[in-house]
PDB file of N, CA and C in Angstrom:
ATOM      1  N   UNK A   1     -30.952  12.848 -67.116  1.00  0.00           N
ATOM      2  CA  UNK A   1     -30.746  11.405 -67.198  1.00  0.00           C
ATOM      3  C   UNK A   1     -30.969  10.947 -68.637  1.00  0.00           C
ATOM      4  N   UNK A   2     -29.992  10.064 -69.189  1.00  0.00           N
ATOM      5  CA  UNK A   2     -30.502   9.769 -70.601  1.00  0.00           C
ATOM      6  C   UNK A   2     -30.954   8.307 -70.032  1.00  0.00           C
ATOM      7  N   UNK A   3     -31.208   7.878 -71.780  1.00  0.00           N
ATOM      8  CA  UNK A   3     -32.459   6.732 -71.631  1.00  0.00           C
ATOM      9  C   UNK A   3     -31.788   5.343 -70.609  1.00  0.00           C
ATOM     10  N   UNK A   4     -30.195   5.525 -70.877  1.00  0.00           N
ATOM     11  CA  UNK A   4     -29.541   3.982 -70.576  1.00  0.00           C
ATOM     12  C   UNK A   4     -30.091   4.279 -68.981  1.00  0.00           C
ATOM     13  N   UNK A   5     -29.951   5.165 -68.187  1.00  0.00           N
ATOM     14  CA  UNK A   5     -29.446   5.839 -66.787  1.00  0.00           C
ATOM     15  C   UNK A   5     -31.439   5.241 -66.468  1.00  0.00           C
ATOM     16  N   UNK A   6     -32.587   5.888 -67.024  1.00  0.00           N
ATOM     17  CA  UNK A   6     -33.505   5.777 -66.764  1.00  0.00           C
ATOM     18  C   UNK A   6     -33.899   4.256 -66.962  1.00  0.00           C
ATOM     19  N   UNK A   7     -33.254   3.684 -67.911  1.00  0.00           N
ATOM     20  CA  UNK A   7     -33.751   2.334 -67.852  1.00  0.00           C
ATOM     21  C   UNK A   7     -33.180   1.510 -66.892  1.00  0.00           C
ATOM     22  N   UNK A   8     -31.869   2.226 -66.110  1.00  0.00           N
ATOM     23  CA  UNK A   8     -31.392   1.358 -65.086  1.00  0.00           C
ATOM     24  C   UNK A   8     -32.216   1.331 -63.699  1.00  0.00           C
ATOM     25  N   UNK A   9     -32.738   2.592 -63.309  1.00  0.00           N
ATOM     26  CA  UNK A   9     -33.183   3.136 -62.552  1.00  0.00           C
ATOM     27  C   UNK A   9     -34.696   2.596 -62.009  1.00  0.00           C
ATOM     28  N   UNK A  10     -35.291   2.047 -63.505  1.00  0.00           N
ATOM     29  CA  UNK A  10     -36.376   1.323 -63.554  1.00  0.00           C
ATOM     30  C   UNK A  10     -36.441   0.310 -63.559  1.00  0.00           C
ATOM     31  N   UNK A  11     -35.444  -0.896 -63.681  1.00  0.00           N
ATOM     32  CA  UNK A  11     -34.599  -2.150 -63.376  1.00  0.00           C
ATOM     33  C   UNK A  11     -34.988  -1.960 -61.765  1.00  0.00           C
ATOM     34  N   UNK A  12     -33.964  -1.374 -61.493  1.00  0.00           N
ATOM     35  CA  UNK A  12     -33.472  -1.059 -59.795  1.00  0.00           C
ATOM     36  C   UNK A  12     -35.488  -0.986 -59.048  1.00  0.00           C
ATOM     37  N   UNK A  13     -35.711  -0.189 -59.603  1.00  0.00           N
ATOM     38  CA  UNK A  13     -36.667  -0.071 -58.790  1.00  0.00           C
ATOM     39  C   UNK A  13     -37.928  -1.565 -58.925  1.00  0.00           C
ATOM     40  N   UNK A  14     -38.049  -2.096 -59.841  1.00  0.00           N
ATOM     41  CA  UNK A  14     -38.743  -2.936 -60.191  1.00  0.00           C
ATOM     42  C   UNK A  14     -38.300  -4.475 -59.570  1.00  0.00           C
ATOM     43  N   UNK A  15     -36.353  -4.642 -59.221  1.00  0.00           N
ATOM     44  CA  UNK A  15     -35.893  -5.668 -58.589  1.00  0.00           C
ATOM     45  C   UNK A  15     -36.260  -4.959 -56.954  1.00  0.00           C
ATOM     46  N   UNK A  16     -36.505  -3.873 -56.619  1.00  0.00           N
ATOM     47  CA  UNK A  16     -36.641  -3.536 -55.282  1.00  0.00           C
ATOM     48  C   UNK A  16     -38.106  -3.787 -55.012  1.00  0.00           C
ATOM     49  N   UNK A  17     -39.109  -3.915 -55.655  1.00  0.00           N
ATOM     50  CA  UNK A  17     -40.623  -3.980 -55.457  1.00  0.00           C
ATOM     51  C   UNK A  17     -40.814  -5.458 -55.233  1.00  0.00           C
ATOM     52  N   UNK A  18     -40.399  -6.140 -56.280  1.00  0.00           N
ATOM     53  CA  UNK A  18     -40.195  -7.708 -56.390  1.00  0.00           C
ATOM     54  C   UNK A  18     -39.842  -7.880 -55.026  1.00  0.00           C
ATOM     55  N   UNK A  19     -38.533  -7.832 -54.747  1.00  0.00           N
ATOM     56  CA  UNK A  19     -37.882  -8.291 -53.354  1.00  0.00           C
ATOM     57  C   UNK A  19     -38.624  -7.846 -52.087  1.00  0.00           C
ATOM     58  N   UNK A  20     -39.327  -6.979 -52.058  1.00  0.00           N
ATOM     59  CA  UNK A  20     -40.130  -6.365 -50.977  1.00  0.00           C
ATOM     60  C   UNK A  20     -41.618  -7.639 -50.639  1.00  0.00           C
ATOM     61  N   UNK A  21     -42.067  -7.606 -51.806  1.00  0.00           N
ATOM     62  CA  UNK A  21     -43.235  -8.550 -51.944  1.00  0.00           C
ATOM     63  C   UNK A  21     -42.747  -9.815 -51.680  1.00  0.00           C
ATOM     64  N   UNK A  22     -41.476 -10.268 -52.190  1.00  0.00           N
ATOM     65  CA  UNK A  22     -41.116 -11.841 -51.613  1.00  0.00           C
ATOM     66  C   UNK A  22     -40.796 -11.775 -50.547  1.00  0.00           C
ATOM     67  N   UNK A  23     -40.381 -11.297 -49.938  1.00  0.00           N
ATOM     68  CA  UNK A  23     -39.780 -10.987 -48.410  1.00  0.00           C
ATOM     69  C   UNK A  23     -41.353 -11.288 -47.862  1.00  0.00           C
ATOM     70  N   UNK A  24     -42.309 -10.153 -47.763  1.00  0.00           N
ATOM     71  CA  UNK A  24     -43.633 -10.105 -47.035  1.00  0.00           C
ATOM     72  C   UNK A  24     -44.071 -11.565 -47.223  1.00  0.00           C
ATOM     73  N   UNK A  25     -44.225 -12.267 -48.607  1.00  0.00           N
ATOM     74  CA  UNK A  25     -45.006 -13.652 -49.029  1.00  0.00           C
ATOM     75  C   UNK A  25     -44.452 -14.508 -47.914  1.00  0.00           C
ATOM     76  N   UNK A  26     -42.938 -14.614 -47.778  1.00  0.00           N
ATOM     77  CA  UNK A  26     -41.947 -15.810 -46.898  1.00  0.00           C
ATOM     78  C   UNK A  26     -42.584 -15.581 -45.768  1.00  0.00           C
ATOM     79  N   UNK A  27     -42.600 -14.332 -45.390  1.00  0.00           N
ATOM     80  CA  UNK A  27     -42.592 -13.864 -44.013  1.00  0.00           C
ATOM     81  C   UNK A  27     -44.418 -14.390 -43.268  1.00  0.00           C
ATOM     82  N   UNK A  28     -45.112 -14.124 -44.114  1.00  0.00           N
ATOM     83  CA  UNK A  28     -46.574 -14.519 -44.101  1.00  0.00           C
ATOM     84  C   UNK A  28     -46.446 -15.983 -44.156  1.00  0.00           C
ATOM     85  N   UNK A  29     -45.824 -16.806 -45.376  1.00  0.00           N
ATOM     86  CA  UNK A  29     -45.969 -18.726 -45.240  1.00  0.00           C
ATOM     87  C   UNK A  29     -45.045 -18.921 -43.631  1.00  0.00           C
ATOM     88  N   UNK A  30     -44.185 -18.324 -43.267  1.00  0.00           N
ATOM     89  CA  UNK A  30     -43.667 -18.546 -42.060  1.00  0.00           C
ATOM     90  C   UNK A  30     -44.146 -18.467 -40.946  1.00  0.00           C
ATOM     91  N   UNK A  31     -45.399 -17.632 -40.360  1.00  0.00           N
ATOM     92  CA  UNK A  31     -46.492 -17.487 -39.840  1.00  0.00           C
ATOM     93  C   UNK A  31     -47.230 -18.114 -39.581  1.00  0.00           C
ATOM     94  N   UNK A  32     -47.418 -18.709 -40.951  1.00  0.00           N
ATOM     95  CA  UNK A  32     -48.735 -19.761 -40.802  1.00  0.00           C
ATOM     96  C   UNK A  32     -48.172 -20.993 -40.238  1.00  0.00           C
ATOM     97  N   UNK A  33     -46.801 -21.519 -40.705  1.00  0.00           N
ATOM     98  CA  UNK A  33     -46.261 -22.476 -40.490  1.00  0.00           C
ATOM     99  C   UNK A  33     -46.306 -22.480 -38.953  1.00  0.00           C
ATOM    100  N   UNK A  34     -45.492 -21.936 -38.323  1.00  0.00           N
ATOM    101  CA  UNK A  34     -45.117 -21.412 -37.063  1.00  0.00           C
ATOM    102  C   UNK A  34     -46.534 -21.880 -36.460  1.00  0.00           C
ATOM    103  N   UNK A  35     -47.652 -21.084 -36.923  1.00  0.00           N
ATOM    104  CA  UNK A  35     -48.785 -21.466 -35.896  1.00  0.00           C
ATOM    105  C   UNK A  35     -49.157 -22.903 -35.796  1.00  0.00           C
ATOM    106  N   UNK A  36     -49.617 -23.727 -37.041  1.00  0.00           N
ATOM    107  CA  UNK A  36     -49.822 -24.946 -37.268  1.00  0.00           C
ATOM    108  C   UNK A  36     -48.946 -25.701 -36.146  1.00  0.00           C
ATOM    109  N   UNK A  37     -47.841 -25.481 -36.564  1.00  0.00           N
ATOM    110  CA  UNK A  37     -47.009 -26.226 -35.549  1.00  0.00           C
ATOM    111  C   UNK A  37     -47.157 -26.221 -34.457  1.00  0.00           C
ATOM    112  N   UNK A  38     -47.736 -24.744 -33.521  1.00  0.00           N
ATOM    113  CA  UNK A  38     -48.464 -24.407 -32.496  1.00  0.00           C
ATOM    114  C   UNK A  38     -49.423 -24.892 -31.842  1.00  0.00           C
ATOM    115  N   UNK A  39     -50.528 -25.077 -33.158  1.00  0.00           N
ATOM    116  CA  UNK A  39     -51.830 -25.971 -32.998  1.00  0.00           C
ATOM    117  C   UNK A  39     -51.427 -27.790 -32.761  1.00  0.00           C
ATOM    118  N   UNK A  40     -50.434 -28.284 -33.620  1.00  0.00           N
ATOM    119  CA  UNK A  40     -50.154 -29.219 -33.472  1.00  0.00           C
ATOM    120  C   UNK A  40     -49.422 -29.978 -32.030  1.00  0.00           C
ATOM    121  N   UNK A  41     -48.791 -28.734 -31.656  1.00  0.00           N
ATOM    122  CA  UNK A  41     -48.239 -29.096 -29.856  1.00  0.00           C
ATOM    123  C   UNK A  41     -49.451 -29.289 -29.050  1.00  0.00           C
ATOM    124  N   UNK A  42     -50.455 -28.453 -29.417  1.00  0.00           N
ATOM    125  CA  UNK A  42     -51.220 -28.707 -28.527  1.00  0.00           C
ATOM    126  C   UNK A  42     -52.264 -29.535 -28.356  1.00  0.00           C
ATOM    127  N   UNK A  43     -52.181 -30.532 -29.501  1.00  0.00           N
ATOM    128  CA  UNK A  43     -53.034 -31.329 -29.754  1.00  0.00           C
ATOM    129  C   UNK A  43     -52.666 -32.716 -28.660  1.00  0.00           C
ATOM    130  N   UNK A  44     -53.713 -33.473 -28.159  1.00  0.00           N
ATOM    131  CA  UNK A  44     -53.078 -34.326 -27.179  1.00  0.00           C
ATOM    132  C   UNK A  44     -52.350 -36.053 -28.099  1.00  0.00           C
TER     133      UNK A  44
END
C-alpha cells in the first residue's frame, strides 16, 4: 500500500468509528426520550 492508499484507509476507518459512536449517542438520547414520555403518560 503506498502512502495515498494508507491515508485513505485511515479516513475510511476514522469516518466509520465517528458514525458508529453517533449512531449509539442518537440511539441512547432516543431512550431517554422515549422513557420520559413514558413517565409522563403516567403521570395523572
Amino acid at each position: 500500500m503506498n502512502s495515498a492508499q494508507s491515508s485513505m484507509a485511515l479516513f475510511a476507518f476514522l469516518i466509520i468509528v465517528i458514525s458508529i459512536w453517533w449512531i449509539s449517542t442518537t440511539l441512547k438520547e432516543g431512550r431517554k426520550a422515549v422513557e420520559e414520555i413514558k413517565e409522563e403518560d403516567r403521570r395523572p
